[in-house]
C-alpha atoms as a PDB file:
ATOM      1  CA  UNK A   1     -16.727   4.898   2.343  1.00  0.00           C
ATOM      2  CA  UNK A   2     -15.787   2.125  -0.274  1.00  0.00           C
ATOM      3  CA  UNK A   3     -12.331   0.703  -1.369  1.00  0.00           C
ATOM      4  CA  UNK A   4     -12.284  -1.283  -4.124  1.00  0.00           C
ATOM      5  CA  UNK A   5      -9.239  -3.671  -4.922  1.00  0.00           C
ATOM      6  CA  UNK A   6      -8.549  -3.350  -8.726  1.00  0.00           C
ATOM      7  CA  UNK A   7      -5.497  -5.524  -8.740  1.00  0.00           C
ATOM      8  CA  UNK A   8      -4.202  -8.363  -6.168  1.00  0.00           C
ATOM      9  CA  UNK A   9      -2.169 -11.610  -6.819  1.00  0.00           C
ATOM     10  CA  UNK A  10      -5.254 -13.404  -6.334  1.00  0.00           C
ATOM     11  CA  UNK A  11      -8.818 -13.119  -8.607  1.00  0.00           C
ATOM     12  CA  UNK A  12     -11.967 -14.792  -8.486  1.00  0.00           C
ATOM     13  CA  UNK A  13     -14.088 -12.108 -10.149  1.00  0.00           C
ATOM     14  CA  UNK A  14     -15.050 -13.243 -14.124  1.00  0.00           C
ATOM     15  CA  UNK A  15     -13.022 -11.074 -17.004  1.00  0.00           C
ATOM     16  CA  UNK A  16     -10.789  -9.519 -14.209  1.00  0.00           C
ATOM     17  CA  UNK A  17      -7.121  -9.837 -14.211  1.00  0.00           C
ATOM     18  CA  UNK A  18      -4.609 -11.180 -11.301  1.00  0.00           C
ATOM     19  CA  UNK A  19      -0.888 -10.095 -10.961  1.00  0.00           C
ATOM     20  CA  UNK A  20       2.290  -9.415  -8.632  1.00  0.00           C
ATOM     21  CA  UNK A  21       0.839  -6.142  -7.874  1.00  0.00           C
ATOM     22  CA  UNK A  22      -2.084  -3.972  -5.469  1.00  0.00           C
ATOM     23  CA  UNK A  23      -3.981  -0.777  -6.389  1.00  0.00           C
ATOM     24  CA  UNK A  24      -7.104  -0.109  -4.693  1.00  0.00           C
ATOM     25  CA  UNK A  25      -9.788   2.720  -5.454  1.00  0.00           C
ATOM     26  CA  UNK A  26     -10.885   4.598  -2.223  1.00  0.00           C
ATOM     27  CA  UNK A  27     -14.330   6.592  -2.541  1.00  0.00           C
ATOM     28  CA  UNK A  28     -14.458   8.753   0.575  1.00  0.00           C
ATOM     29  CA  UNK A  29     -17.342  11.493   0.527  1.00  0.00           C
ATOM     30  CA  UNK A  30     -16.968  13.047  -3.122  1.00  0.00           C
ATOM     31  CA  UNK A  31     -13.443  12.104  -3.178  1.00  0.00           C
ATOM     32  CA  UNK A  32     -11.843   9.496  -5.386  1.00  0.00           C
ATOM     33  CA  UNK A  33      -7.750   8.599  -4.178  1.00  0.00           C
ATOM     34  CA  UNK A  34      -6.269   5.783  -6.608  1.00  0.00           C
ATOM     35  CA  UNK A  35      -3.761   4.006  -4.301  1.00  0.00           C
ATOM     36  CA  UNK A  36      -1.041   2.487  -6.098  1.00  0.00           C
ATOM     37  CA  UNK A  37      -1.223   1.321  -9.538  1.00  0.00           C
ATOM     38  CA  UNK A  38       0.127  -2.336 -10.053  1.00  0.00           C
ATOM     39  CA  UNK A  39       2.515  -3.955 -12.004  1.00  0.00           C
ATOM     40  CA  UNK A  40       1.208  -2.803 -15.341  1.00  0.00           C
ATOM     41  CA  UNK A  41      -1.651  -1.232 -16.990  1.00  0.00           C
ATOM     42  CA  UNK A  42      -4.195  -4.556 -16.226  1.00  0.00           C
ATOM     43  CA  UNK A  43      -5.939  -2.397 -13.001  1.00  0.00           C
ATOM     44  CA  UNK A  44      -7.777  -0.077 -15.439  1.00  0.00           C
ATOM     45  CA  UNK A  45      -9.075  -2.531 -17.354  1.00  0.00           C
ATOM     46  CA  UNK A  46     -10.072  -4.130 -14.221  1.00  0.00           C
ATOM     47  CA  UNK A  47     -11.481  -0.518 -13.254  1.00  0.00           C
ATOM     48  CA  UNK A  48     -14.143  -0.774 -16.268  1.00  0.00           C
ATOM     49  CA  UNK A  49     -15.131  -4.298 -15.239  1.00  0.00           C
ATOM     50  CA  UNK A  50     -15.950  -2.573 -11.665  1.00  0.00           C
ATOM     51  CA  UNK A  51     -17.175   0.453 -12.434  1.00  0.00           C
ATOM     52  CA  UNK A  52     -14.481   2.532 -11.818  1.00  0.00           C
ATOM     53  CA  UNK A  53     -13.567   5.684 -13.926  1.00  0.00           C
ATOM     54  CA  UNK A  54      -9.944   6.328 -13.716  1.00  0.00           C
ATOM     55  CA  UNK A  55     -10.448   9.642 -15.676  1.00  0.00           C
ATOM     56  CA  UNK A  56     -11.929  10.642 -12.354  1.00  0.00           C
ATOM     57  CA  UNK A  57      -9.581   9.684  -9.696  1.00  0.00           C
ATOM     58  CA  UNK A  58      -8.978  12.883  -7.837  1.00  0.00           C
ATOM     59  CA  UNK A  59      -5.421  11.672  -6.416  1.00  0.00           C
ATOM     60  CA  UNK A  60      -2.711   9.178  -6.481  1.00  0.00           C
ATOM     61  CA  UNK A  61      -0.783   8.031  -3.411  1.00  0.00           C
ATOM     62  CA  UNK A  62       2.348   5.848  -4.437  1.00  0.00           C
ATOM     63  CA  UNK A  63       3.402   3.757  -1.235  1.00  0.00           C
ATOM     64  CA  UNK A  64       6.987   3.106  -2.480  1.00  0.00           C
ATOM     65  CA  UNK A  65       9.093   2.859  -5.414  1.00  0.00           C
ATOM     66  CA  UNK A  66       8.596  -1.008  -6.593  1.00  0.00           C
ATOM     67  CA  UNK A  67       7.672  -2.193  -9.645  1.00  0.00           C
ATOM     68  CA  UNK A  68       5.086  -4.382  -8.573  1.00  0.00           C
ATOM     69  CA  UNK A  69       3.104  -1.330  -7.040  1.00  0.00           C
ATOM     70  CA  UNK A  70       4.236   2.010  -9.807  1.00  0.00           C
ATOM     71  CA  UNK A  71       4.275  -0.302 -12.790  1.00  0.00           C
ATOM     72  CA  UNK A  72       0.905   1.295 -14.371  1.00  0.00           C
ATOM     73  CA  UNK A  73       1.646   4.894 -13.290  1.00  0.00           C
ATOM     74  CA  UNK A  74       2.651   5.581 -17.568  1.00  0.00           C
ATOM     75  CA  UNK A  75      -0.564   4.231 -18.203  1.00  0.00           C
ATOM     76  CA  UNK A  76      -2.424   5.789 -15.204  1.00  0.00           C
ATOM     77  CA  UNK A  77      -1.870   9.274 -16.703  1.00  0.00           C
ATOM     78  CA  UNK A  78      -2.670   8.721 -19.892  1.00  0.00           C
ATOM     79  CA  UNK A  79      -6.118   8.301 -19.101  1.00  0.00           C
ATOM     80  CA  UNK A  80      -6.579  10.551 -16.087  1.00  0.00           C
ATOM     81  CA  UNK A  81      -5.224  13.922 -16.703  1.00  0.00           C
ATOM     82  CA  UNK A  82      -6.103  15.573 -13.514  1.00  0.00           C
ATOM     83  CA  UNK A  83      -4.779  13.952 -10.509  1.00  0.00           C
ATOM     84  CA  UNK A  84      -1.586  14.630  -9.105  1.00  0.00           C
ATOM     85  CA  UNK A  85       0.860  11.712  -8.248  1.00  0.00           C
ATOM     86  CA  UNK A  86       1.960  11.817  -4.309  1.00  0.00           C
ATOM     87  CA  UNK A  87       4.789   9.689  -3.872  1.00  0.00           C
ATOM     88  CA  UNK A  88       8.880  10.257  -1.879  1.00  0.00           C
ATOM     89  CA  UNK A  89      11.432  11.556  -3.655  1.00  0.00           C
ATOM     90  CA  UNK A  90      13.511   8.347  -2.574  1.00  0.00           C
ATOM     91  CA  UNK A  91      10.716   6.641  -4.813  1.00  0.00           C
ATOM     92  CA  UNK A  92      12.740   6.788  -7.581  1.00  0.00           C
ATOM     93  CA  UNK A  93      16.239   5.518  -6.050  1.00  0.00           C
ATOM     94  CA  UNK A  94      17.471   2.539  -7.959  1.00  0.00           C
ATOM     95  CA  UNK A  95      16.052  -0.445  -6.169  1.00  0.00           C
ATOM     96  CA  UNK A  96      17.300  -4.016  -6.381  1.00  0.00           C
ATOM     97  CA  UNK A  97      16.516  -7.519  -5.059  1.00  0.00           C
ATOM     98  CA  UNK A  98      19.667  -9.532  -4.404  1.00  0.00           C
ATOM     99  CA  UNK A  99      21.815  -6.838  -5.940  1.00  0.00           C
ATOM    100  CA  UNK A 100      20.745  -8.463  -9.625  1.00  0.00           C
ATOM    101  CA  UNK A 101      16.937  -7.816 -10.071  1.00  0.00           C
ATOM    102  CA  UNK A 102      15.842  -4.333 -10.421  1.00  0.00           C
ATOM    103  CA  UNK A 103      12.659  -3.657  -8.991  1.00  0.00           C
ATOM    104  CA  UNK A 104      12.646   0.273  -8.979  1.00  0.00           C
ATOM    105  CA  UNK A 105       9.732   2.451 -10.483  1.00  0.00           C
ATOM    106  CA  UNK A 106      10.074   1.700 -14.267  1.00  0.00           C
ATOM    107  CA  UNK A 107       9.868   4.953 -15.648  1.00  0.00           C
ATOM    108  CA  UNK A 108      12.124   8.106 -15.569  1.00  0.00           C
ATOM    109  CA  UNK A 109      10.593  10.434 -13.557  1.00  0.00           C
ATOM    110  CA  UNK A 110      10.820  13.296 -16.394  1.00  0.00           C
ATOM    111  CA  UNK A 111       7.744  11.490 -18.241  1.00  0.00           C
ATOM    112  CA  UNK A 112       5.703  12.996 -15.151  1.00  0.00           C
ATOM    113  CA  UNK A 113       6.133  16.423 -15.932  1.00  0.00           C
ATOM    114  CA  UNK A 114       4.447  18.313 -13.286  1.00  0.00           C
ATOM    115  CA  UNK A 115       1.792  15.834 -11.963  1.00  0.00           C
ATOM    116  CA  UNK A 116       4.261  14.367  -9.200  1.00  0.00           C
ATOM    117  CA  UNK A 117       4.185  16.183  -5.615  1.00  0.00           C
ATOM    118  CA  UNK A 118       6.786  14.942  -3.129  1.00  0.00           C
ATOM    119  CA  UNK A 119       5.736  14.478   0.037  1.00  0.00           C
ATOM    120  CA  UNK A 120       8.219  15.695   2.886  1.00  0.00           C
ATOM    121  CA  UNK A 121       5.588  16.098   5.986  1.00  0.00           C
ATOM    122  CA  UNK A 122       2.239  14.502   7.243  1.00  0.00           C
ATOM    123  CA  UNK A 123      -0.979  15.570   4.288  1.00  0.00           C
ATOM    124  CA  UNK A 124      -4.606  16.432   4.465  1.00  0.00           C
ATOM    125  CA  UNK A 125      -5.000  15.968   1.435  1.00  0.00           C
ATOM    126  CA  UNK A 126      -8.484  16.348   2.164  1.00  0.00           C
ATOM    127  CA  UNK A 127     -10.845  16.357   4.920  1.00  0.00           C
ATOM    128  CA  UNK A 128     -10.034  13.418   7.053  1.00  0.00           C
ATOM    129  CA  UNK A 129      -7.916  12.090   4.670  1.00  0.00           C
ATOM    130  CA  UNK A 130      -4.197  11.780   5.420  1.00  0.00           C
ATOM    131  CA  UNK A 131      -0.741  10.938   3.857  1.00  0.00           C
ATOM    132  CA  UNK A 132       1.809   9.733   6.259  1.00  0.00           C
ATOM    133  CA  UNK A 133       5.492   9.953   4.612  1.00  0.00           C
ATOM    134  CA  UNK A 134       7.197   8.812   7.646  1.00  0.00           C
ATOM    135  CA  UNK A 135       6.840   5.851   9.398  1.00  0.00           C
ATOM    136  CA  UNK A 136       8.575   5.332  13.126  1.00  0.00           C
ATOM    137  CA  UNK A 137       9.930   1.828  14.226  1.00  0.00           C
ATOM    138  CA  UNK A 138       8.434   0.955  17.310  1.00  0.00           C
ATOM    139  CA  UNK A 139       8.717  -3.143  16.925  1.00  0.00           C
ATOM    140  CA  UNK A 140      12.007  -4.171  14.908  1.00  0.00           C
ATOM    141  CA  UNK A 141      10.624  -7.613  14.736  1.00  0.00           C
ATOM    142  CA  UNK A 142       8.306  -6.158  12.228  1.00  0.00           C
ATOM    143  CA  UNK A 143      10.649  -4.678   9.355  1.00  0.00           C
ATOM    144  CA  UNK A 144      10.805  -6.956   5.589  1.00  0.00           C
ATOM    145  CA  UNK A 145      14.307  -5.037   3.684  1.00  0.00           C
ATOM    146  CA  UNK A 146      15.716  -8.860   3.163  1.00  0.00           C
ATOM    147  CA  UNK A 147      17.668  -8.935   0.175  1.00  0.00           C
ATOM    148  CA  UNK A 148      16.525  -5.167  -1.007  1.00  0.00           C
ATOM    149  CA  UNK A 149      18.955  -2.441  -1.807  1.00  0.00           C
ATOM    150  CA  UNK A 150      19.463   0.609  -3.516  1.00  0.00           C
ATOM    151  CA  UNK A 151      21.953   0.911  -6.255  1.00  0.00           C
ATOM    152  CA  UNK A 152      24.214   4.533  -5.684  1.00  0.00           C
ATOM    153  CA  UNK A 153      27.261   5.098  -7.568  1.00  0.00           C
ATOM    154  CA  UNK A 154      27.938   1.252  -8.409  1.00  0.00           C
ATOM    155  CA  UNK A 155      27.419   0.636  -4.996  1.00  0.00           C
ATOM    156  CA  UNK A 156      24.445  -1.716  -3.384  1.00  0.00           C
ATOM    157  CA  UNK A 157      23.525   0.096   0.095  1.00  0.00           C
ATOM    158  CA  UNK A 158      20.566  -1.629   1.917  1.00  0.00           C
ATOM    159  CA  UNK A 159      17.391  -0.390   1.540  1.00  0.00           C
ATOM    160  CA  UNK A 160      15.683   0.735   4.646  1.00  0.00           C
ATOM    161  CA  UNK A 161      12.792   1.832   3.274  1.00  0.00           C
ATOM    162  CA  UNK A 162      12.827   5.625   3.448  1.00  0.00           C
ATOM    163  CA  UNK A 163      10.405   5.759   0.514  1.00  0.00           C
ATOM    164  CA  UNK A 164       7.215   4.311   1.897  1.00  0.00           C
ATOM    165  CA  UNK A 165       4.209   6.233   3.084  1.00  0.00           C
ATOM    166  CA  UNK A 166       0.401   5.326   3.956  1.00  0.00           C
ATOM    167  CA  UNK A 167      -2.479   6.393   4.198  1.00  0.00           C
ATOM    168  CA  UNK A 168      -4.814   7.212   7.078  1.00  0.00           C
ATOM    169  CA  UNK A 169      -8.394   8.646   6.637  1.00  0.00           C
ATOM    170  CA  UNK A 170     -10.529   9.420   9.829  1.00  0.00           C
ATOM    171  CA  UNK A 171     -13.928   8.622  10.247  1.00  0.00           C
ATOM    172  CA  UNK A 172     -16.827   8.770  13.044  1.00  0.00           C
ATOM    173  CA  UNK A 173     -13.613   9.192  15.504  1.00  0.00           C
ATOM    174  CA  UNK A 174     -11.722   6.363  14.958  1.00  0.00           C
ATOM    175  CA  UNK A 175      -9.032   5.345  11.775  1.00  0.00           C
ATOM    176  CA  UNK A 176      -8.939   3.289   8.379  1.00  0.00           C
ATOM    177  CA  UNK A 177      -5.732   2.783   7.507  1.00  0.00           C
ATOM    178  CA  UNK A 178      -4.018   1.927   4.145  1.00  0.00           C
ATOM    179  CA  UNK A 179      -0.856   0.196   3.404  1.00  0.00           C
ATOM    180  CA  UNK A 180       1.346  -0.744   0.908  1.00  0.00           C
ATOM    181  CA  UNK A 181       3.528  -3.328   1.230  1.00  0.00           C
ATOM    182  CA  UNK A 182       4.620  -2.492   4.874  1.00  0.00           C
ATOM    183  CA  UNK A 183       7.955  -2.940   4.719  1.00  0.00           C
ATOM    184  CA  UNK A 184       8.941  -0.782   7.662  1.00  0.00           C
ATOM    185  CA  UNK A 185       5.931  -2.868   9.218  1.00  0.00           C
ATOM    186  CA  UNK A 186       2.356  -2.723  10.082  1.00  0.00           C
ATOM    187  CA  UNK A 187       2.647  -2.703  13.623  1.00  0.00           C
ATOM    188  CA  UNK A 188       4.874   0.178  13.001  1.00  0.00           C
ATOM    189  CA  UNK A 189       2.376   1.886  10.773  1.00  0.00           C
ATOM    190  CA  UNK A 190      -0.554   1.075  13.265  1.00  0.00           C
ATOM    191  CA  UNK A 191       1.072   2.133  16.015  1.00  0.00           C
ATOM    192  CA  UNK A 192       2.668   5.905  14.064  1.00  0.00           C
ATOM    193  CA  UNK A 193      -0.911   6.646  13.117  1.00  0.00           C
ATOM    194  CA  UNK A 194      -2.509   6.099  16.683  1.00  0.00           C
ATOM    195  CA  UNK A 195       0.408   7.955  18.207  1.00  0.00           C
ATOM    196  CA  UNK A 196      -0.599  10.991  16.180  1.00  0.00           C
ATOM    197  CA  UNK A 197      -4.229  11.104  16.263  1.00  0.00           C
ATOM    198  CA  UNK A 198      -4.883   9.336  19.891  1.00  0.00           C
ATOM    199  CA  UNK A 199      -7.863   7.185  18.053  1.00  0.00           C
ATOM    200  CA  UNK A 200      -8.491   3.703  18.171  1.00  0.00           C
ATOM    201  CA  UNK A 201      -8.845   1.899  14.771  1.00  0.00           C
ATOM    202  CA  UNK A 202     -11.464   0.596  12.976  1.00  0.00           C
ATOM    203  CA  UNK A 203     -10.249  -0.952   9.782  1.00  0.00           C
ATOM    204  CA  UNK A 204      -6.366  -1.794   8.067  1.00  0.00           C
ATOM    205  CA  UNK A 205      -6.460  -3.591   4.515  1.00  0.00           C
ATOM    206  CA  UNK A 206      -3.011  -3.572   2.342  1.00  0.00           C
ATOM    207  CA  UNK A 207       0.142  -5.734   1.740  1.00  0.00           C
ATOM    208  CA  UNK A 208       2.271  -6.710   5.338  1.00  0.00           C
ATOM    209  CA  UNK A 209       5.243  -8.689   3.262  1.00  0.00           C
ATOM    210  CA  UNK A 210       4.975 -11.658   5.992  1.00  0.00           C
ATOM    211  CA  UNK A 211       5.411 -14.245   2.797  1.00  0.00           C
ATOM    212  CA  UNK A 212       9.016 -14.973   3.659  1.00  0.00           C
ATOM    213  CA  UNK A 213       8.835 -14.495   7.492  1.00  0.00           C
ATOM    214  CA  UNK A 214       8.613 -17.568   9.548  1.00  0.00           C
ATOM    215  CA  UNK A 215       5.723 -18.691  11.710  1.00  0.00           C
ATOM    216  CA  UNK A 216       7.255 -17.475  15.192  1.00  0.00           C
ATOM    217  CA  UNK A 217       8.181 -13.330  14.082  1.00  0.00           C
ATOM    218  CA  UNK A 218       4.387 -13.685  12.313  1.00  0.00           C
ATOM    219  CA  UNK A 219       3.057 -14.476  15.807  1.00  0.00           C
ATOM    220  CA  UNK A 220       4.795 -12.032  17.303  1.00  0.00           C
ATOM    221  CA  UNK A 221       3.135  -9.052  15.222  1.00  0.00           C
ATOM    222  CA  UNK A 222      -0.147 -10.999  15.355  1.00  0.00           C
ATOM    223  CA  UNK A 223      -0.105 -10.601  19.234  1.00  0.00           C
ATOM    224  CA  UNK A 224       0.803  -6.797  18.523  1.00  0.00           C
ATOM    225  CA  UNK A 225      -1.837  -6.246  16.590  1.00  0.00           C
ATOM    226  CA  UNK A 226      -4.343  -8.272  18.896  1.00  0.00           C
ATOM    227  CA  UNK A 227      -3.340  -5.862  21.291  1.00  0.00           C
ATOM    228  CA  UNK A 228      -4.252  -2.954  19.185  1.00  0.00           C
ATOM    229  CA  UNK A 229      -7.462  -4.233  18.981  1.00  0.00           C
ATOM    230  CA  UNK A 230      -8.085  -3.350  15.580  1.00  0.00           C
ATOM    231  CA  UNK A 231     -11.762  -4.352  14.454  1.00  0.00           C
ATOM    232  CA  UNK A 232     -11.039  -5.576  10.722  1.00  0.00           C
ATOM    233  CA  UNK A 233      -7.730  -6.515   8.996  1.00  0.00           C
ATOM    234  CA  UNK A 234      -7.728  -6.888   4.998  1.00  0.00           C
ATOM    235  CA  UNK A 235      -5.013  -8.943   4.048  1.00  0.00           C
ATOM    236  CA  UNK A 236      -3.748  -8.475   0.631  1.00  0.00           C
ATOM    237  CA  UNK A 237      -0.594  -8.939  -2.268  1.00  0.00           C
ATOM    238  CA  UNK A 238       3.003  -9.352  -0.544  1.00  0.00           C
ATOM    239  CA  UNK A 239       1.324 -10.960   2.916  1.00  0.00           C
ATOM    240  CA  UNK A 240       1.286 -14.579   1.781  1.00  0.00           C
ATOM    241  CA  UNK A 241      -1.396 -17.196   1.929  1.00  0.00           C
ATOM    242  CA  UNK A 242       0.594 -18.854   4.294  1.00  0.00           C
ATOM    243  CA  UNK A 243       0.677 -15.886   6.748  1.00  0.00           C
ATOM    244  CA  UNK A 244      -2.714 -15.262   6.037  1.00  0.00           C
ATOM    245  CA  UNK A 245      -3.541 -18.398   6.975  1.00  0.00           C
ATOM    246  CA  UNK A 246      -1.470 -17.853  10.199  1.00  0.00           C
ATOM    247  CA  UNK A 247      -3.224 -14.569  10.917  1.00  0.00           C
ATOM    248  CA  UNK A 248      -6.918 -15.691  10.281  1.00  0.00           C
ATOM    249  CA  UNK A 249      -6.382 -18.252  12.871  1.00  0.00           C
ATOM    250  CA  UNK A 250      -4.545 -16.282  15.455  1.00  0.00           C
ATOM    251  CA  UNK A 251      -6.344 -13.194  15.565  1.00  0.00           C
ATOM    252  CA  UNK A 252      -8.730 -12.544  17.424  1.00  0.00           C
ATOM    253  CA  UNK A 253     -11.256 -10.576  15.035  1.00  0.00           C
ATOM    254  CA  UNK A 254     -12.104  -9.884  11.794  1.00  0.00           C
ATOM    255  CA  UNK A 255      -9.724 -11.013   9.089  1.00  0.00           C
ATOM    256  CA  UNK A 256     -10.451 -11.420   5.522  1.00  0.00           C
ATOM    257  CA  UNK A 257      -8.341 -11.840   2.017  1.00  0.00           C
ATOM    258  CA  UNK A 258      -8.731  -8.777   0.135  1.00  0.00           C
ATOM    259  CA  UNK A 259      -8.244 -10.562  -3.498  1.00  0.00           C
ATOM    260  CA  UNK A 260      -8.838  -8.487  -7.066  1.00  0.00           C
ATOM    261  CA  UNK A 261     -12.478  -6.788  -7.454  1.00  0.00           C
ATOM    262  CA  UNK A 262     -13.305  -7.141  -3.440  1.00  0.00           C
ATOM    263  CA  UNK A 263     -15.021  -4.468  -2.248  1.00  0.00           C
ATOM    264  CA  UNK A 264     -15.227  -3.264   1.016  1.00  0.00           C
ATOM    265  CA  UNK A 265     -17.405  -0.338   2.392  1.00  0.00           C
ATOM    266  CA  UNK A 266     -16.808   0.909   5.780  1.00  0.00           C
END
């Protein structure tokens, strides 16, 4: 199994591109899943530079309807004309920071045609490999909707997330798990995914959105997720070098930053 990171906020890699944004390219057996798609069109050029042909992605998973993650969907499907788009229908609820900035999905959802499937219940989309559109709140500490809201009928409601989903593949009996930006929290996404499968697991790599948490709550989920005794944590996009930093020295195994044109095989 190999994940590739095709966009981050942070690039070392020559000719590739950094911005506010994640994707990631997951090869698992003769399957290719495109997990989110940045801020703009910049992860398939990154794509060639890897190696990567997006005209063969076999699916898209959305994670939840910001910008900074469904911004290169238009140009996504312009080059692949295969995969279908898996993503909440709340994606594409009018999403603001500070009641001022939107930071929804950019696109009407028309444009999509019939590529987009909404995802209601738990996926196998296929063998081993698993969309989870609902995430449970088992540690409140762990939940980043500061400042967000959704925009209905003039009206700013807070946004609780309702939109977000991950994604869970099983392998050799244990899990690899796949986030977005983890706004309902990875603790809470760690512990929905053992809950349903009773596995221990091996390996979580996306955004937590710990950048504007302070040192103490970080701690807190650090010692949850020692507990869980996960084996490798990538740490990528809304986490924060700060946090990272925080993580990497509190935790108790592997960590690692998982920057633009890493790639990771499991």
């Amino acid at each position: 199994m190999k994940i590739i990171t095709l966009i981050d906020n942070v690039v070392y890699g020559s000719g590739l591109t950094a911005e506010h944004g994640f994707s990631l390219m997951i090869e698992s057996g003769n399957k290719k899943i495109l997990f989110d798609t940045g801020q703009s069109g910049n992860f398939i050029n990154n794509a060639s530079i890897l190696g990567v042909d997006i005209t063969q992605i076999d699916y898209c998973i959305i994670s939840h309807g910001h910008y900074d993650h469904t911004g290169g969907l238009y140009e996504f499907i312009k080059y692949n004309k295969k995969s279908k788009i898996y993503l909440k229908k709340e994606c594409f609820y009018e999403k603001y920071r500070l009641k001022e900035k939107f930071i929804g999905i950019p696109f009407n959802k028309n444009i999509f045609t019939d590529r987009l499937i909404f995802t209601n219940n738990i996926i196998e989309i296929s063998k081993d490999i698993f969309i989870f559109p609902e995430i449970k709140i088992y540690f409140e500490n762990d939940r980043h909707y500061r400042n967000m809201f959704i925009k209905k009928n003039n009206d700013y409601i807070p946004d609780d997330f309702t939109d977000e989903q991950f994604l869970a593949i099983r392998k050799n009996n244990s899990l690899i798990i796949i986030s977005g930006c983890s706004h309902r929290g990875i603790t809470n996404i760690i512990k929905t995914a053992k809950d349903y499968f009773n596995l221990p697991v091996k390996a979580v790599l996306g955004g937590f959105h710990y950048k504007d948490e302070d040192e103490t709550n970080i701690l807190t989920s650090v010692k949850t997720l020692n507990d869980m005794d996960i084996e490798s944590i990538g740490i990528s996009h809304c986490t924060g070098i700060n946090a990272y930093q925080i993580i990497n020295n509190n935790y108790k195994k592997n960590v690692f930053y998982n920057y633009t044109g890493k790639i990771t095989e499991i």
